[in-house]
PDB file of N, CA and C in Angstrom:
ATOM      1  N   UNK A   1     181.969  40.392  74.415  1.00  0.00           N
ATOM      2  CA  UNK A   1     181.774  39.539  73.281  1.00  0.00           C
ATOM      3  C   UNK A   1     180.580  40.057  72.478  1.00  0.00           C
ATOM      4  N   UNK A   2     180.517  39.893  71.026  1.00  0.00           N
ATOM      5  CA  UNK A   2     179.339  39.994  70.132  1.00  0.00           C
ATOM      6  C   UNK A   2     178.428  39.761  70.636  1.00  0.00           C
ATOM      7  N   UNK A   3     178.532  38.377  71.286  1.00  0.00           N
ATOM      8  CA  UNK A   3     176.683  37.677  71.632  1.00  0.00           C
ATOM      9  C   UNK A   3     176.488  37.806  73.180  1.00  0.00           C
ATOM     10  N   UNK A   4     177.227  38.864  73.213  1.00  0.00           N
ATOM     11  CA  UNK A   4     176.968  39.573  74.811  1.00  0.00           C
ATOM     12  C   UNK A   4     177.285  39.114  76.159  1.00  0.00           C
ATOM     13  N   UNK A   5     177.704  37.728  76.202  1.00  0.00           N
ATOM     14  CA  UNK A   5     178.482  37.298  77.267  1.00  0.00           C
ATOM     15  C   UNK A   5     179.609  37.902  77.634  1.00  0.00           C
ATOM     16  N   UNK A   6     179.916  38.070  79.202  1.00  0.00           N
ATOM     17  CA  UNK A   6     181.489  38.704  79.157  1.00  0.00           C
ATOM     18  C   UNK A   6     181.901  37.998  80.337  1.00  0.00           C
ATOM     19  N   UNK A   7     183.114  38.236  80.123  1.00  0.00           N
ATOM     20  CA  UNK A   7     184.460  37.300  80.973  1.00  0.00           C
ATOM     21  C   UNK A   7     185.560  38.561  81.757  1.00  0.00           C
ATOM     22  N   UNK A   8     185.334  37.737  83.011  1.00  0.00           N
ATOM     23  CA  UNK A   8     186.359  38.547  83.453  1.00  0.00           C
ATOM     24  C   UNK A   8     187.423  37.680  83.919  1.00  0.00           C
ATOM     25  N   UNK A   9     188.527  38.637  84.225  1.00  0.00           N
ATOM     26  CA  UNK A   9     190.141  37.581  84.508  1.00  0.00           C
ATOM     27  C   UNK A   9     190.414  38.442  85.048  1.00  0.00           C
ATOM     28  N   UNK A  10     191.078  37.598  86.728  1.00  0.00           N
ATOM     29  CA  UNK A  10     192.226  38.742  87.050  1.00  0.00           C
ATOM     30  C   UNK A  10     193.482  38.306  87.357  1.00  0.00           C
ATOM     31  N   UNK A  11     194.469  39.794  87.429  1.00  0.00           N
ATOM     32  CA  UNK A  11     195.410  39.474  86.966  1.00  0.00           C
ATOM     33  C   UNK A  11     196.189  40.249  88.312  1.00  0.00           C
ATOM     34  N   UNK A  12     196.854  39.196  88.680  1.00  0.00           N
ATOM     35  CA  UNK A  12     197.657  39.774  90.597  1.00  0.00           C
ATOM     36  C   UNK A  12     198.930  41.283  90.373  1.00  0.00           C
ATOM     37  N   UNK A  13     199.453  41.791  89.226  1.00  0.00           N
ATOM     38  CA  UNK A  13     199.982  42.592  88.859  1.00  0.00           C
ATOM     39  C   UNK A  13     201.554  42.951  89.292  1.00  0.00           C
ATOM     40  N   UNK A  14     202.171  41.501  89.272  1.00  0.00           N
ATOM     41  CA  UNK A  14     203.590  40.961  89.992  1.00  0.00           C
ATOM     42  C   UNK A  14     204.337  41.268  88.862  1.00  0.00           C
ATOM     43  N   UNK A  15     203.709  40.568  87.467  1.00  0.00           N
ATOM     44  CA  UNK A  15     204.906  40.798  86.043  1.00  0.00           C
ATOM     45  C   UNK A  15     204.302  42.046  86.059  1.00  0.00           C
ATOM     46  N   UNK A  16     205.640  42.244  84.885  1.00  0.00           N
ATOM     47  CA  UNK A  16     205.492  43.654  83.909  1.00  0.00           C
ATOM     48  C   UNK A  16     203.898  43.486  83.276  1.00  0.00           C
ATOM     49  N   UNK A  17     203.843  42.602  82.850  1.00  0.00           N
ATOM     50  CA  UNK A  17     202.736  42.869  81.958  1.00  0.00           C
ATOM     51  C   UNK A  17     202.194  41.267  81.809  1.00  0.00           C
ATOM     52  N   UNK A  18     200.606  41.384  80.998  1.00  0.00           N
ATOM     53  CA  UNK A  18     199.745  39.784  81.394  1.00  0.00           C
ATOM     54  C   UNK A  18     199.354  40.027  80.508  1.00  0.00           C
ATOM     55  N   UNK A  19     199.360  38.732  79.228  1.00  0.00           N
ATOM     56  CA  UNK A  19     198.981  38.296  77.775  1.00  0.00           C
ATOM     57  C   UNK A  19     197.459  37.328  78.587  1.00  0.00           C
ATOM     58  N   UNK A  20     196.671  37.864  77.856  1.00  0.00           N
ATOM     59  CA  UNK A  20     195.428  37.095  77.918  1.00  0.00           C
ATOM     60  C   UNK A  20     195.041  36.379  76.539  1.00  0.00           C
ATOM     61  N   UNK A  21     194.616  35.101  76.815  1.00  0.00           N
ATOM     62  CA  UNK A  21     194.346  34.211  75.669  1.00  0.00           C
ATOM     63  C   UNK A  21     193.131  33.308  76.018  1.00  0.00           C
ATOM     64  N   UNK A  22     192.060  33.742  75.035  1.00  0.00           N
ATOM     65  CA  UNK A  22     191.228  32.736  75.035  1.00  0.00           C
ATOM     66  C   UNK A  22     190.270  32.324  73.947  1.00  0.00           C
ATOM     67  N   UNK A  23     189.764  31.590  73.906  1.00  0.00           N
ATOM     68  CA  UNK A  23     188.678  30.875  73.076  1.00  0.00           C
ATOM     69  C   UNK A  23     187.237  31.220  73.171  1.00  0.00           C
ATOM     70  N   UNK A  24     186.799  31.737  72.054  1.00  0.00           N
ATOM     71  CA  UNK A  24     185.609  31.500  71.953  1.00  0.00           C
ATOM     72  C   UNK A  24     184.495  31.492  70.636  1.00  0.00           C
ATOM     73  N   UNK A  25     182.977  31.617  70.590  1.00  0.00           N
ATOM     74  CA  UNK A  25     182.501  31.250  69.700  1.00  0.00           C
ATOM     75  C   UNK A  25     182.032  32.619  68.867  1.00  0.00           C
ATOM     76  N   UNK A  26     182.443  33.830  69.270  1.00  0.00           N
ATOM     77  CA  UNK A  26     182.182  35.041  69.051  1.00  0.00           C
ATOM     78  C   UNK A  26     182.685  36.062  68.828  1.00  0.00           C
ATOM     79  N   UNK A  27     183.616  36.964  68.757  1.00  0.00           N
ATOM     80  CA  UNK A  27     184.302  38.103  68.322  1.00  0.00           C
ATOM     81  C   UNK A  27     184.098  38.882  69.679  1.00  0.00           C
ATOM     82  N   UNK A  28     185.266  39.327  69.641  1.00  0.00           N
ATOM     83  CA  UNK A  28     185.415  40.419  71.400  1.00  0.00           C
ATOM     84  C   UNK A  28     184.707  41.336  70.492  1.00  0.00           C
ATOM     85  N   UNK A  29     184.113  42.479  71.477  1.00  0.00           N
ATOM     86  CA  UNK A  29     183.082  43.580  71.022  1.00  0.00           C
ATOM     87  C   UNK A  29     184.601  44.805  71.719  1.00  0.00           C
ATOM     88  N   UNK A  30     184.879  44.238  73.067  1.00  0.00           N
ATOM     89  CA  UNK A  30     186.009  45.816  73.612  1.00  0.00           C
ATOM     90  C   UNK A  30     186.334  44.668  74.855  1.00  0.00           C
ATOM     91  N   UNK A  31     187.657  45.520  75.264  1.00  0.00           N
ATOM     92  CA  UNK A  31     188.189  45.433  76.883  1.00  0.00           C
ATOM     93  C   UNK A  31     188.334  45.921  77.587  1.00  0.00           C
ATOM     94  N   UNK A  32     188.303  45.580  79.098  1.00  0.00           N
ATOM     95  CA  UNK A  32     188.169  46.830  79.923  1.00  0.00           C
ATOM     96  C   UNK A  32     189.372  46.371  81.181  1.00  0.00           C
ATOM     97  N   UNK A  33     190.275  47.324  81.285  1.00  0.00           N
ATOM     98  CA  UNK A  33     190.779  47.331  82.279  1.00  0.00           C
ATOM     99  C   UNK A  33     190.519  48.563  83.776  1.00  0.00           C
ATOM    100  N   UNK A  34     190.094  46.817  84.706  1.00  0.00           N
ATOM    101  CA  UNK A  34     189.878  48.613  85.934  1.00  0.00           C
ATOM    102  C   UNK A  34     188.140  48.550  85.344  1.00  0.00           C
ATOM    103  N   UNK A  35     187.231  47.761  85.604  1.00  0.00           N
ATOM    104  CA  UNK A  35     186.147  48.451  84.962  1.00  0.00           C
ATOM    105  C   UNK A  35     185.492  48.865  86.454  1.00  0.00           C
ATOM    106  N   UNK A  36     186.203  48.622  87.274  1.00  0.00           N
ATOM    107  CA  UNK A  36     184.879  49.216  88.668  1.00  0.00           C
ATOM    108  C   UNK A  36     186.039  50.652  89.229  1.00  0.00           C
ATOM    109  N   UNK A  37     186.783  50.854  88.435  1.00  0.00           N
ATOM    110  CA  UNK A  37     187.376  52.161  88.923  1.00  0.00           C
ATOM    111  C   UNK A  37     188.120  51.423  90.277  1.00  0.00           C
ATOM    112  N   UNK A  38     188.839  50.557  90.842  1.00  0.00           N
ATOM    113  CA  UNK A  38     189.492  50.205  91.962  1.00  0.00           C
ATOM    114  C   UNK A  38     190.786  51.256  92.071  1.00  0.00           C
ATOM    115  N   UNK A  39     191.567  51.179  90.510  1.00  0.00           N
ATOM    116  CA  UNK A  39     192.971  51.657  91.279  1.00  0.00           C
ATOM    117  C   UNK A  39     193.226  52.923  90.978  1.00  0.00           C
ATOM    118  N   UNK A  40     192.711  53.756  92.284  1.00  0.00           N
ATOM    119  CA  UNK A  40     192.990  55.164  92.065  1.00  0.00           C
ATOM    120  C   UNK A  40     193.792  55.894  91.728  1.00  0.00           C
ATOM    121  N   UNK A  41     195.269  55.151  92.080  1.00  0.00           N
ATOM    122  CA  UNK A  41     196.337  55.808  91.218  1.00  0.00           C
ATOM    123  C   UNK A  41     196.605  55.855  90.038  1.00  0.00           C
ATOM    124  N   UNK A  42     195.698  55.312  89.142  1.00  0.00           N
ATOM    125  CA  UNK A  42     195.459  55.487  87.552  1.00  0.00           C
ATOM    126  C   UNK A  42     195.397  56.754  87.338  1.00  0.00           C
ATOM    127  N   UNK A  43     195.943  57.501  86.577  1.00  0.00           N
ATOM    128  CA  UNK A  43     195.915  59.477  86.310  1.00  0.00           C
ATOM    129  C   UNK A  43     194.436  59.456  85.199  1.00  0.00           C
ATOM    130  N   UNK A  44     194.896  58.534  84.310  1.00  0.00           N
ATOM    131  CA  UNK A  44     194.341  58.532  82.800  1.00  0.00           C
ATOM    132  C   UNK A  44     193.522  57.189  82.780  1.00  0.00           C
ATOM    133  N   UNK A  45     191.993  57.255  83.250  1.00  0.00           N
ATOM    134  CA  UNK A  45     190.991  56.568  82.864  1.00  0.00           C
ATOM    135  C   UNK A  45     190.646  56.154  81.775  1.00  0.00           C
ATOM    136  N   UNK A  46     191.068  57.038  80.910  1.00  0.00           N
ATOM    137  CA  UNK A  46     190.781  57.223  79.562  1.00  0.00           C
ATOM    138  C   UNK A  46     191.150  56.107  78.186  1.00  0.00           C
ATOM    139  N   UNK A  47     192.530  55.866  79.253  1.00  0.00           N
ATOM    140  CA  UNK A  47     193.128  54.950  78.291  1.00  0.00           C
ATOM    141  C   UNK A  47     192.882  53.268  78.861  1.00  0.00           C
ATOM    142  N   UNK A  48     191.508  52.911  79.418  1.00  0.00           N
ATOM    143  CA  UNK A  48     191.497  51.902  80.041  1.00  0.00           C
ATOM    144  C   UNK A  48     190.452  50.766  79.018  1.00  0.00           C
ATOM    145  N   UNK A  49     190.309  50.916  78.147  1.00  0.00           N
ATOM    146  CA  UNK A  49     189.564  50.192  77.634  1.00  0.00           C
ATOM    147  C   UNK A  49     189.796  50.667  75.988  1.00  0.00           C
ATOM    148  N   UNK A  50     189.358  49.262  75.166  1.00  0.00           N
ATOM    149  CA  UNK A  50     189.425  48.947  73.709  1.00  0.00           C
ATOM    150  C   UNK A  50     188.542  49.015  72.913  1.00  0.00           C
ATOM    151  N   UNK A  51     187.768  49.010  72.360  1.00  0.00           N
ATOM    152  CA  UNK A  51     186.926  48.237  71.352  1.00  0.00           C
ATOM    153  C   UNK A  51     186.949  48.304  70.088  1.00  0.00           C
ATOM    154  N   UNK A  52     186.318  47.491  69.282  1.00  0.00           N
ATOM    155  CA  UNK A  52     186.950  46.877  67.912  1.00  0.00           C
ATOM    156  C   UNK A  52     185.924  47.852  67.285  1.00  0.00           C
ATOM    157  N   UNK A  53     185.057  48.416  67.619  1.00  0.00           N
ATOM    158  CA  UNK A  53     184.071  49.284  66.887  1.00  0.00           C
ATOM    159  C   UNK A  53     184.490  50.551  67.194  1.00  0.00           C
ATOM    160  N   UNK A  54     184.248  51.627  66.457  1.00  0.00           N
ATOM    161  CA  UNK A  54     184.195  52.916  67.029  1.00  0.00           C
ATOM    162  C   UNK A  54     182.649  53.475  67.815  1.00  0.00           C
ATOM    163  N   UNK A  55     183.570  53.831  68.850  1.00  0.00           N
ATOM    164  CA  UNK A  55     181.773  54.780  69.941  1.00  0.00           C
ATOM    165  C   UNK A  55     182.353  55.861  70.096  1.00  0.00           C
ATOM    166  N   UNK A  56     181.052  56.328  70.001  1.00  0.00           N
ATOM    167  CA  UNK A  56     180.749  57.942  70.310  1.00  0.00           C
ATOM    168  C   UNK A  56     180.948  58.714  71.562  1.00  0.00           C
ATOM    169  N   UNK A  57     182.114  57.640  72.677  1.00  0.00           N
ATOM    170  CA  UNK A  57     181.811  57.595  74.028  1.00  0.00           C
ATOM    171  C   UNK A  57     182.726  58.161  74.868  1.00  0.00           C
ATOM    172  N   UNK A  58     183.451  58.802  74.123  1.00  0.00           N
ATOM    173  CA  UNK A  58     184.782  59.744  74.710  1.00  0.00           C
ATOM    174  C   UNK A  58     184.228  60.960  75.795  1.00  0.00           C
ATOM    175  N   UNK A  59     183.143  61.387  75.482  1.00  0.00           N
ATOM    176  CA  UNK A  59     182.062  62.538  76.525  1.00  0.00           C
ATOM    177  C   UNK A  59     181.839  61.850  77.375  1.00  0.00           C
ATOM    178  N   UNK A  60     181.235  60.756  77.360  1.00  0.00           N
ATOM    179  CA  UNK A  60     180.667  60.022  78.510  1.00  0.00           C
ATOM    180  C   UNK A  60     181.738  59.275  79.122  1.00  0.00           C
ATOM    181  N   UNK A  61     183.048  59.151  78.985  1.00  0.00           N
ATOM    182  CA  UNK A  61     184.202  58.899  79.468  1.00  0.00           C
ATOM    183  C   UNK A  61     184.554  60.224  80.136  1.00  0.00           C
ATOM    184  N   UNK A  62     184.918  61.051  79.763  1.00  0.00           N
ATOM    185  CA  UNK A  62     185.146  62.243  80.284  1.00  0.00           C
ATOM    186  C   UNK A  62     184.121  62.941  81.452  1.00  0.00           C
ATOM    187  N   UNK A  63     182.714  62.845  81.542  1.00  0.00           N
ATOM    188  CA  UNK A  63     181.869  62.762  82.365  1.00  0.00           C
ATOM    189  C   UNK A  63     181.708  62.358  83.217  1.00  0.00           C
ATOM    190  N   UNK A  64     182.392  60.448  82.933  1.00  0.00           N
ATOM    191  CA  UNK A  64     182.275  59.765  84.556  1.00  0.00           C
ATOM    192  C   UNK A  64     183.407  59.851  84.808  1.00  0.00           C
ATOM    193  N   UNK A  65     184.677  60.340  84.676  1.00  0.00           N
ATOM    194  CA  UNK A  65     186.102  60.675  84.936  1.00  0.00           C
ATOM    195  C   UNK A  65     185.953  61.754  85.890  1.00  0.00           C
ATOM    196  N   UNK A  66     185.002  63.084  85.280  1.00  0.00           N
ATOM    197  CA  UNK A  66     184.668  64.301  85.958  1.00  0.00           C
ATOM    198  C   UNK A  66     184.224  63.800  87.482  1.00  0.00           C
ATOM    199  N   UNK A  67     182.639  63.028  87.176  1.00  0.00           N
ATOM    200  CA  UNK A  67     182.279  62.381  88.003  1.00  0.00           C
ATOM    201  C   UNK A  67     182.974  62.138  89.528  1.00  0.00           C
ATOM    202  N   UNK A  68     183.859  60.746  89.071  1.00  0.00           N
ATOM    203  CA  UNK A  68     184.474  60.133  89.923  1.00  0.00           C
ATOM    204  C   UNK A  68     185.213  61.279  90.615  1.00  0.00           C
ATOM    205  N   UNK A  69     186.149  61.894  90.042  1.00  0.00           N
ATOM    206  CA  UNK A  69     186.806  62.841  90.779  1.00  0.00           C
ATOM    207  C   UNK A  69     186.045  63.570  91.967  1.00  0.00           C
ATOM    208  N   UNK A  70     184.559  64.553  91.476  1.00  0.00           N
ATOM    209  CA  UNK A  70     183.369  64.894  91.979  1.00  0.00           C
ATOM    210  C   UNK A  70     183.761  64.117  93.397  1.00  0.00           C
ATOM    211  N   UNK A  71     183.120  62.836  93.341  1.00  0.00           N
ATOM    212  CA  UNK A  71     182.977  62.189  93.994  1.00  0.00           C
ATOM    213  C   UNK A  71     183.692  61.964  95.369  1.00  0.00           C
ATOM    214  N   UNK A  72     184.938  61.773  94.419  1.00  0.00           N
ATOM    215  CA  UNK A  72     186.407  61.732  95.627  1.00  0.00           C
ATOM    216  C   UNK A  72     186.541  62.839  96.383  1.00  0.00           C
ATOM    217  N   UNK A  73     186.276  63.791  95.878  1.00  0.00           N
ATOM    218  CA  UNK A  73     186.227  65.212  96.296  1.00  0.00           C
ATOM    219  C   UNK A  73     185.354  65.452  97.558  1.00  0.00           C
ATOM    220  N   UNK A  74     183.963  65.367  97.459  1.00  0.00           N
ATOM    221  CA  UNK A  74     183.331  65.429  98.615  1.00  0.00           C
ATOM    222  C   UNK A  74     182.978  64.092  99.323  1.00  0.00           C
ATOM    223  N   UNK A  75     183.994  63.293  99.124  1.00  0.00           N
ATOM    224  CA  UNK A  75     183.997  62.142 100.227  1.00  0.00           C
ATOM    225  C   UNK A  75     185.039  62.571 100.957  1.00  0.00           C
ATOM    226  N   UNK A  76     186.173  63.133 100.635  1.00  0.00           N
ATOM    227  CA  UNK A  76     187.114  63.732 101.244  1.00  0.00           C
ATOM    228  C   UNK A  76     186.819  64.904 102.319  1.00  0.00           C
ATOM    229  N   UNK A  77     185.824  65.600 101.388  1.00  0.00           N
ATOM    230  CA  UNK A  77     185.748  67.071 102.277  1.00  0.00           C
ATOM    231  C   UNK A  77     184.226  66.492 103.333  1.00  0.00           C
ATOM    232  N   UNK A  78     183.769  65.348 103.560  1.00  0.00           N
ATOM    233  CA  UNK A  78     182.628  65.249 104.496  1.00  0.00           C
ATOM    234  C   UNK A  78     183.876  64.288 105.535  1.00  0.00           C
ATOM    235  N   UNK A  79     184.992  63.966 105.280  1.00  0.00           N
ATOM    236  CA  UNK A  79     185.300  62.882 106.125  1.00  0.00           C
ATOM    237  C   UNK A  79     186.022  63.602 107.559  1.00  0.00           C
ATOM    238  N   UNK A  80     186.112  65.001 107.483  1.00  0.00           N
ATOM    239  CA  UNK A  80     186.553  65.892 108.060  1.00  0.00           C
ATOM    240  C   UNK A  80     185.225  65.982 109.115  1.00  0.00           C
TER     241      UNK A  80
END
């Protein structure tokens, strides 16, 4: 939201798809689906979030994408 509060909802992922509707006193700023990185079988991180402004944040998407992978990578190769 504009005035910086945020809301989360979840959604059990049984339908095709989940219309979110709500009220408030402020203008959404963006959305995020997946914001703690849970479902690994996502290919494309990239396409997980909205916002009504344009950011400069496609690098730093691509970075913690790199990242995470990084990550998965040598959690894998120490679990050996």
């Amino acid at each position: 939201m504009m005035d910086g509060k945020r809301y989360n909802q979840t959604w059990d992922g049984k339908e095709r798809w989940h219309r979110i509707e709500m009220e408030a006193d402020s203008k959404i700023k963006s959305a995020v689906v997946d914001p703690e990185n849970k479902i690994v079988l996502d290919i494309n991180v990239n396409n997980n979030s909205l916002t009504t402004q344009a950011e400069d944040s496609a690098v730093l998407k691509l970075v913690h994408q790199c990242f995470f992978w990084l990550e998965t990578l040598v959690h894998c190769i120490t679990s050996f």
